[in-house]
Protein backbone atom coordinates (compact mmCIF):
# COMPACT_ATOMS: atom_id res chain seq x y z
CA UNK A 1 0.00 0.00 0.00
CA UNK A 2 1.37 3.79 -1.03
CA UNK A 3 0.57 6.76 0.77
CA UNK A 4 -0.55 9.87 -1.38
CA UNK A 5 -1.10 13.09 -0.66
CA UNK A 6 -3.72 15.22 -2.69
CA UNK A 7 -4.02 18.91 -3.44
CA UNK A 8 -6.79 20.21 -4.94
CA UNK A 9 -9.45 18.40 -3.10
CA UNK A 10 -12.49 20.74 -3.53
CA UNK A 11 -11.92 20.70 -7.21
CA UNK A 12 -14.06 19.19 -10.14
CA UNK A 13 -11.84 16.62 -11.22
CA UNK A 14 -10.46 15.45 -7.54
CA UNK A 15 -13.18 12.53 -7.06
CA UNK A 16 -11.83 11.13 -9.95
CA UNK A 17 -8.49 10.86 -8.46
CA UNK A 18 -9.99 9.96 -4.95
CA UNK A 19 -11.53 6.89 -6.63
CA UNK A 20 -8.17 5.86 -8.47
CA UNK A 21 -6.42 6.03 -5.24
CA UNK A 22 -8.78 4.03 -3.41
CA UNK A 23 -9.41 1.10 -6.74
CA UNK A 24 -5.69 1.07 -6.84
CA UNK A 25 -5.58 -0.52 -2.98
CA UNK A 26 -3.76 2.47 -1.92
CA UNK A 27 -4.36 5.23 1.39
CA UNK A 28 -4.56 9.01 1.61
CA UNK A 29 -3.22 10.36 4.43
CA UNK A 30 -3.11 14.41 3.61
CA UNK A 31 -5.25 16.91 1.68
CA UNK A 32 -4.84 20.18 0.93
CA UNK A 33 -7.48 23.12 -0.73
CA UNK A 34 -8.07 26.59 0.63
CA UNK A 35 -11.99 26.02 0.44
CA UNK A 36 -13.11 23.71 3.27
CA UNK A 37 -16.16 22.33 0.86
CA UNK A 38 -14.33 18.80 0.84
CA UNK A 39 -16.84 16.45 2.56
CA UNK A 40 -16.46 14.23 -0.71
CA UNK A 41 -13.45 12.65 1.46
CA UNK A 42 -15.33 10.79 3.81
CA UNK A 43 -16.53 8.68 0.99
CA UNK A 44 -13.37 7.34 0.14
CA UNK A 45 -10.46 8.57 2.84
CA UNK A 46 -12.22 9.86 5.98
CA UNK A 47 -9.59 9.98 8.39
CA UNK A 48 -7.01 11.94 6.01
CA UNK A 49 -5.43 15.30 7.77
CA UNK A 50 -7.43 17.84 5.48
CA UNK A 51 -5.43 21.33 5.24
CA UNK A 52 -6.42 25.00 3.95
CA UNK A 53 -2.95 26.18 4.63
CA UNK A 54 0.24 25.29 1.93
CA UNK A 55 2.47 26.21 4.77
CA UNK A 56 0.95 23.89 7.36
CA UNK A 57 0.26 21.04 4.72
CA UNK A 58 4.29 21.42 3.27
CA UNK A 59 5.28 21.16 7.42
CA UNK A 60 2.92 17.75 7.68
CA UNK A 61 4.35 15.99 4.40
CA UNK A 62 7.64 16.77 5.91
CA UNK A 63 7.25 15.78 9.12
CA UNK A 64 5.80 12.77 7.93
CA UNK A 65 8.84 11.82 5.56
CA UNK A 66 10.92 12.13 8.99
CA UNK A 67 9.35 10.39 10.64
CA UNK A 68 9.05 7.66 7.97
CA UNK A 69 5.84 6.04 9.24
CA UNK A 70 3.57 7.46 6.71
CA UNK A 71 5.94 8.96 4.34
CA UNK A 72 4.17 10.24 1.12
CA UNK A 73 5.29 8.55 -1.61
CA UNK A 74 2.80 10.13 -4.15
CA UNK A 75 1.59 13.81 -4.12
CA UNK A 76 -1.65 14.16 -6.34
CA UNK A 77 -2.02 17.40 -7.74
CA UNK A 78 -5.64 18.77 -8.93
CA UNK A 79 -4.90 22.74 -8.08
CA UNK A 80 -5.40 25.70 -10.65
CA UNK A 81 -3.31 25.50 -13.63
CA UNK A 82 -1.14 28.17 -12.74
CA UNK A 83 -0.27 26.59 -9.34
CA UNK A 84 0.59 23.10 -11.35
CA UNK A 85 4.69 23.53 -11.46
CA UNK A 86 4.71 24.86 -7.83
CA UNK A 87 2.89 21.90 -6.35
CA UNK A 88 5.00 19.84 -8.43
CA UNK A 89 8.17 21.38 -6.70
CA UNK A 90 6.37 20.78 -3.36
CA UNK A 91 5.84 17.27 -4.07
CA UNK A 92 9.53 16.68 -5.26
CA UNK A 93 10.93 18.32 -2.48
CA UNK A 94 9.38 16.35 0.06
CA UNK A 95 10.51 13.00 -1.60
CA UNK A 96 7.64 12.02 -3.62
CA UNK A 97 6.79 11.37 -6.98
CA UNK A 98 4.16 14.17 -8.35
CA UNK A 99 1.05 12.90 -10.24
CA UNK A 100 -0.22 16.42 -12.08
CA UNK A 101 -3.59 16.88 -13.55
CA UNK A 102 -3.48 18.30 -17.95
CA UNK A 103 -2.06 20.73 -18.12
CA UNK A 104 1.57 19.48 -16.63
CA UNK A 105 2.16 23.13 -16.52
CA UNK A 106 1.49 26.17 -19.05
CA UNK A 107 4.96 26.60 -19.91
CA UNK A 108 7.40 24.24 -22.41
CA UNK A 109 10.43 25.88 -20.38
CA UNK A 110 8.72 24.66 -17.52
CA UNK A 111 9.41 21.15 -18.33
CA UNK A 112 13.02 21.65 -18.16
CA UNK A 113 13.06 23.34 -14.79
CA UNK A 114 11.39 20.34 -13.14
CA UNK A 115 13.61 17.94 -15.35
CA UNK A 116 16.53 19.23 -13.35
CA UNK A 117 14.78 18.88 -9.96
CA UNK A 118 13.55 15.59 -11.22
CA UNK A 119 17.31 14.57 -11.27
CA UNK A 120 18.24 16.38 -8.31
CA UNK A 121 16.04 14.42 -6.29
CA UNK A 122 15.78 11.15 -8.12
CA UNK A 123 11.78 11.52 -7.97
CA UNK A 124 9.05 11.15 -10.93
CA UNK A 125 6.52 13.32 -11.98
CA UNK A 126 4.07 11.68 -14.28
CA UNK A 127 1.08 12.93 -15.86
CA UNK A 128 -2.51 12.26 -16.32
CA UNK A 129 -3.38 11.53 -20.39
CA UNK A 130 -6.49 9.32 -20.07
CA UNK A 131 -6.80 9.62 -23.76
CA UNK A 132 -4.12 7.21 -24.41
CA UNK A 133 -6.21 4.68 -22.10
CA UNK A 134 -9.05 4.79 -24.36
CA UNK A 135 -9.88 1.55 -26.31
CA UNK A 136 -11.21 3.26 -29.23
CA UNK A 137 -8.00 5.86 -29.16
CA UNK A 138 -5.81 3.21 -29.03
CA UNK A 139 -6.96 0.91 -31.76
CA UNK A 140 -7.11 4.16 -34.04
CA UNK A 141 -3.35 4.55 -32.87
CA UNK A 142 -3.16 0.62 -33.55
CA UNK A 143 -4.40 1.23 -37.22
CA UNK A 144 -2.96 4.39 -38.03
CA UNK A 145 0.65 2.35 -37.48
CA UNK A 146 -0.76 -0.57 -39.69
CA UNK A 147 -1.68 1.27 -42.63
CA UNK A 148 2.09 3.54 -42.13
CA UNK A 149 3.75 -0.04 -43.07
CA UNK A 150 1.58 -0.54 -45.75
CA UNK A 151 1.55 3.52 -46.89
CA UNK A 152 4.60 5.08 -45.41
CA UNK A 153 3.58 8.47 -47.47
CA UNK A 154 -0.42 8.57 -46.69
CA UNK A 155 -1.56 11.48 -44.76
CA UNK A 156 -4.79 11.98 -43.17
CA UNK A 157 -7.95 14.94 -43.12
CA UNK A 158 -9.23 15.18 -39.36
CA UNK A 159 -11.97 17.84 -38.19
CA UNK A 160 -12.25 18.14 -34.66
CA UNK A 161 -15.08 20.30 -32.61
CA UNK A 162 -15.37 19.96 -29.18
CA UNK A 163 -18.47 22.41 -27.50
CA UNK A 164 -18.93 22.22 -23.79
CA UNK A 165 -20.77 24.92 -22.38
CA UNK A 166 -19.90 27.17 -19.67
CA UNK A 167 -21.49 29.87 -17.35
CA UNK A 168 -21.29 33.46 -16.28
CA UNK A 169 -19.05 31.75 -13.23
CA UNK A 170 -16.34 30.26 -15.67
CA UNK A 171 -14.94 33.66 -16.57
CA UNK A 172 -14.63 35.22 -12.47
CA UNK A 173 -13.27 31.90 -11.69
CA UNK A 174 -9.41 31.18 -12.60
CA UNK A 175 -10.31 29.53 -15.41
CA UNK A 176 -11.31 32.59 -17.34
CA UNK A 177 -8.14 34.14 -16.67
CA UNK A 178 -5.73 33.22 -19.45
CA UNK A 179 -2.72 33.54 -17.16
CA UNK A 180 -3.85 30.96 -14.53
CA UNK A 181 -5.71 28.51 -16.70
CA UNK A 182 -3.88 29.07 -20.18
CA UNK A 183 -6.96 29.51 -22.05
CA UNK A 184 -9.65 27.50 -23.35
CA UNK A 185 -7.36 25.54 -25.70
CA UNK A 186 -4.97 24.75 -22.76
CA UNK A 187 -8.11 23.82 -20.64
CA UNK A 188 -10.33 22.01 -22.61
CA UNK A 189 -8.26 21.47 -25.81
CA UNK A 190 -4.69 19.85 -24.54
CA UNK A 191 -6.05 15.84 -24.06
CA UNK A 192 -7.07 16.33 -28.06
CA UNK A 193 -3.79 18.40 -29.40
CA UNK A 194 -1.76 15.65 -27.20
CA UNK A 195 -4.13 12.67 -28.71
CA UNK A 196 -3.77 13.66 -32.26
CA UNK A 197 0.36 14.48 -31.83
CA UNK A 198 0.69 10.94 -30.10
CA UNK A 199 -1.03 9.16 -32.95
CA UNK A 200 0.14 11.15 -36.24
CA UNK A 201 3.22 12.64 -35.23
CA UNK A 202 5.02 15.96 -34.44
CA UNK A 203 3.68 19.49 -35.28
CA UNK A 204 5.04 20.63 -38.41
CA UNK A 205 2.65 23.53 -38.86
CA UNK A 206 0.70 25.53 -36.53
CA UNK A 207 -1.98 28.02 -37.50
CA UNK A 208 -4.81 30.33 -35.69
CA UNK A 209 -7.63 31.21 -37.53
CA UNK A 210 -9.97 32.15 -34.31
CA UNK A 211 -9.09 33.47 -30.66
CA UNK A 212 -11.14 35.09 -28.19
CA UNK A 213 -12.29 34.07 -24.60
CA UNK A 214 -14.66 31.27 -25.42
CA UNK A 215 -13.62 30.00 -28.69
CA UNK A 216 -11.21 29.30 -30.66
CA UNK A 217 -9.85 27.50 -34.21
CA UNK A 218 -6.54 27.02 -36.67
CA UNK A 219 -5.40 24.26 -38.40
CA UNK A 220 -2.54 21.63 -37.44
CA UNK A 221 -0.38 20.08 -39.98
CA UNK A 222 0.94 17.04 -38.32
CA UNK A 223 3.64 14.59 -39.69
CA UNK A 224 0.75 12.14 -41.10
CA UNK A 225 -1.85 14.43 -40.96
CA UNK A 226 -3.92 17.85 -41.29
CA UNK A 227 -5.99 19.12 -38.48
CA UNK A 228 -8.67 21.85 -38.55
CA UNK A 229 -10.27 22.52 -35.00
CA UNK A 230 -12.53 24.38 -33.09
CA UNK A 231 -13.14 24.48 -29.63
CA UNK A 232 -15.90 26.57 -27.92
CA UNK A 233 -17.56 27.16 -24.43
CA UNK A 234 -19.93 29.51 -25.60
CA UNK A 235 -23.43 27.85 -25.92
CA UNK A 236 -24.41 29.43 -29.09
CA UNK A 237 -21.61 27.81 -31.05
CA UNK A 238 -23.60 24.61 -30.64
CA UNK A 239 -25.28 22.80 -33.89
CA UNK A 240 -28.95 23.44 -34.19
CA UNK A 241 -30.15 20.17 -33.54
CA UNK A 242 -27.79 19.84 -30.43
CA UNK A 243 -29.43 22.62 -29.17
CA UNK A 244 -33.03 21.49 -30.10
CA UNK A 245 -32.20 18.72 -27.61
CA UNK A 246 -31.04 20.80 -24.96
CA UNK A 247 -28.08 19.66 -24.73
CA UNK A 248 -25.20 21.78 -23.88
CA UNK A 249 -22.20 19.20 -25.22
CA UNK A 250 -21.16 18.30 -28.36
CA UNK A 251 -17.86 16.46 -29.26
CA UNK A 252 -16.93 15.63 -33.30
CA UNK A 253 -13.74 13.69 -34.57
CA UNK A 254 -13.56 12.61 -37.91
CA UNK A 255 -11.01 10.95 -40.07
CA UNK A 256 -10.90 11.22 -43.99
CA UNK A 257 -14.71 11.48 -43.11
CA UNK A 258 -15.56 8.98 -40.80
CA UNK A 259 -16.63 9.55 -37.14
CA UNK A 260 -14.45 7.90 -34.53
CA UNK A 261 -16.55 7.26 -31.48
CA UNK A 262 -15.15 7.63 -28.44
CA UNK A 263 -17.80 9.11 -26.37
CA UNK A 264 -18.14 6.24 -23.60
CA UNK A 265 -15.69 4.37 -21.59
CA UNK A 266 -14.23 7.31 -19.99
CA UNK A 267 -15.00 6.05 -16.22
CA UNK A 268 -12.50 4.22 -15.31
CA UNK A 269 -9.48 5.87 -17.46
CA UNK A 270 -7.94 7.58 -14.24
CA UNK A 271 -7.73 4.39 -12.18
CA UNK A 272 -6.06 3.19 -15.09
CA UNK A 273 -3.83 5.74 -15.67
CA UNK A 274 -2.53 5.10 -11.69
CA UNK A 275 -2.30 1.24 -12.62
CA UNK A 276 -0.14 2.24 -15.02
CA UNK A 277 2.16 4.92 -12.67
CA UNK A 278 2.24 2.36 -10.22
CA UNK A 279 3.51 -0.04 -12.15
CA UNK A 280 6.16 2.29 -13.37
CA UNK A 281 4.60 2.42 -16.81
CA UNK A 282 3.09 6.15 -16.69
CA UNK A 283 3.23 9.49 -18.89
CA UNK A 284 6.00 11.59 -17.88
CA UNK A 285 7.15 15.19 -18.84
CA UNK A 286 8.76 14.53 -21.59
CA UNK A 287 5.82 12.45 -23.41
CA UNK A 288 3.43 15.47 -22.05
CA UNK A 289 5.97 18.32 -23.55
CA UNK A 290 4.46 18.58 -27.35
CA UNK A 291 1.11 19.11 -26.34
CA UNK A 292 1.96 21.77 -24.16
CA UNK A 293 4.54 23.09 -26.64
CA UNK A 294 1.41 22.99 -29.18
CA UNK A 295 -0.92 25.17 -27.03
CA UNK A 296 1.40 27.05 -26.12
CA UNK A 297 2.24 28.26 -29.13
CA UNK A 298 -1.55 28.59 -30.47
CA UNK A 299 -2.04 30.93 -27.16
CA UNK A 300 0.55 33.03 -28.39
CA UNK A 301 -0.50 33.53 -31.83
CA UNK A 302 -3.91 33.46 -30.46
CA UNK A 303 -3.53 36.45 -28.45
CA UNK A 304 -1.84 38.80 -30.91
CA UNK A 305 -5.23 38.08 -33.15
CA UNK A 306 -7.09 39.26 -30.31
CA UNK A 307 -5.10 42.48 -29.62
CA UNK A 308 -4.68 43.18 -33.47
C-alpha cells in the first residue's frame, strides 16, 4: 500500500483521483485546498489530515517523511493550472513522486526546470493523459501504425469540434483568466492536441484562424496528418439540432470522413492511468511536452489576433 497526498481536493476533477487512489488498494493520508467544501473525502479517505494552509500542509508531508511512518510517496495534484509547477516542486521536495492533472504546466520551459529537480532528487513526476487509455483511441493509434507499413507516405484529413458549455461563473473563476488557466485551448483542448500528436506525429505547422475568450480554431499540420479545429464554451456555437435537444455538449472527430466514437468508456481511465504509474509504466514530462509546446504556441499567436 502507497501513501498519497492530494491537493486540490475541492476541485471538479479530484473525485476522480480519490476513486483511483482508493481502486488502486492504496491510502490518503493528507489533503490540501483553501476552500473547506471537501466532505467528498469521507466517501473514500475519511480519516485523512485535510489542510487550507500550503504552509501547514508542506510542514505535515515533511514531518511525515521524517518520521518515515507514513511517508508520502505520491503527491496528487488537482490545483489551478497556474499553481501546477509549484505543487510539483512541493511534491519533489518532500521526496515524492508528483502525479499532475493536464495541463503538466502552461509553460514548455517549464518542463526543463522540473527535469533538473527531477534529477536532483531522483523523484518522478508523471502525468494524467487518459486519452491514451481509451480503447477506441488506441486501436485508431493501432491502425494508423498498420496502414504507415503498408503507406509510409499517406496522410490523413481530421476535423475536430469539441463544444462544452460554460457559465457566467467560468470567466470570475481562474479559469477565465488566461494567465492561470492558459486559455480554453490549454483547458479544454490539450487531451485532443496531445491525442492527435501521439497518434500522427510531431507538429510541423501551426496556425490560428480564431481566438477570443470562449472560442477558438486554426489548423494543425501534423507529420501524417492535417488538423482543422474548433473548440468553444460559448453555448451558441452549438449545432442546431444539439441545441433542439437541450443539450449543452457536443464532441466531433472525424477521419478522412468517418466519425471515430469515443464518447463512452471514460469512467475508469484515471484508475487506469494510476495502474499504469504504479507499475512504473506512466506518462511523464517529456511524453506530455508537445502538447503543451502545441498550445502554447496557439495561445501566443492566439492572443496577438485578439489584440490586433
Amino acid at each position: 500500500m502507497k501513501h498519497f497526498a492530494l491537493i486540490g481536493a475541492a476541485g471538479y476533477i479530484a473525485p476522480r483521483h480519490l476513486k483511483a487512489i482508493k481502486e488502486t488498494g492504496n491510502r490518503l493520508v493528507a489533503a490540501l485546498d483553501p476552500f473547506d467544501s471537501v466532505g467528498i473525502l469521507d466517501s473514500y479517505f475519511p480519516d485523512t489530515q485535510f489542510f487550507t494552509e500550503p504552509e501547514r500542509f508542506d510542514r505535515h508531508l515533511d514531518k511525515l517523511r521524517r518520521g518515515k511512518l507514513d511517508q508520502v510517496d505520491y503527491v496528487s495534484i488537482c490545483s489551478p493550472n497556474y499553481l501546477h509547477d509549484a505543487h510539483i516542486r512541493m511534491a519533489l521536495r518532500n521526496k515524492a513522486h508528483a502525479i499532475c492533472e493536464k495541463p503538466l504546466v502552461l509553460n514548455p520551459w517549464n518542463v526543463d526546470a522540473l527535469s533538473d529537480i527531477e534529477a536532483e532528487t531522483g523523484m518522478r513526476v508523471y502525468t494524467i493523459l487518459q486519452l491514451r487509455h481509451h480503447p477506441a483511441i488506441m486501436g485508431l493509434k493501432e491502425k494508423v501504425e498498420s496502414l504507415k507499413e503498408k503507406d509510409p507516405g499517406k496522410s490523413y484529413d481530421i476535423d475536430l469540434e469539441y463544444m462544452t458549455s460554460r457559465g457566467s461563473w467560468y470567466y470570475r473563476s481562474w479559469k477565465g483568466n488566461i494567465e492561470k488557466s492558459g486559455g480554453i485551448v490549454t483547458n479544454i483542448g490539450i487531451h485532443f492536441f496531445d491525442m492527435l500528436i501521439w497518434i500522427f506525429g510531431p507538429v510541423m505547422e501551426n496556425r490560428v484562424t480564431k481566438y477570443s475568450g470562449d472560442r477558438a480554431a486554426g489548423q494543425l499540420v501534423l507529420e501524417k496528418a492535417r488538423v482543422n479545429w474548433f473548440l468553444s464554451i460559448n453555448a451558441e456555437t452549438l449545432p442546431n439540432e444539439v441545441k433542439m435537444k437541450n443539450q449543452r455538449f457536443y464532441r466531433s472527430l472525424t477521419i478522412d470522413g468517418e466519425e471515430i466514437d469515443f464518447s463512452d468508456g471514460f469512467t475508469d481511465l484515471h484508475t487506469l492511468s494510476y495502474q499504469h504509474i504504479l507499475n512504473g509504466n506512466g506518462f511523464g514530462m517529456q511524453e506530455a511536452k508537445a502538447s503543451i509546446q502545441c498550445v502554447h504556441d496557439i495561445r501566443k499567436a492566439g492572443m496577438q489576433i485578439a489584440s490586433g
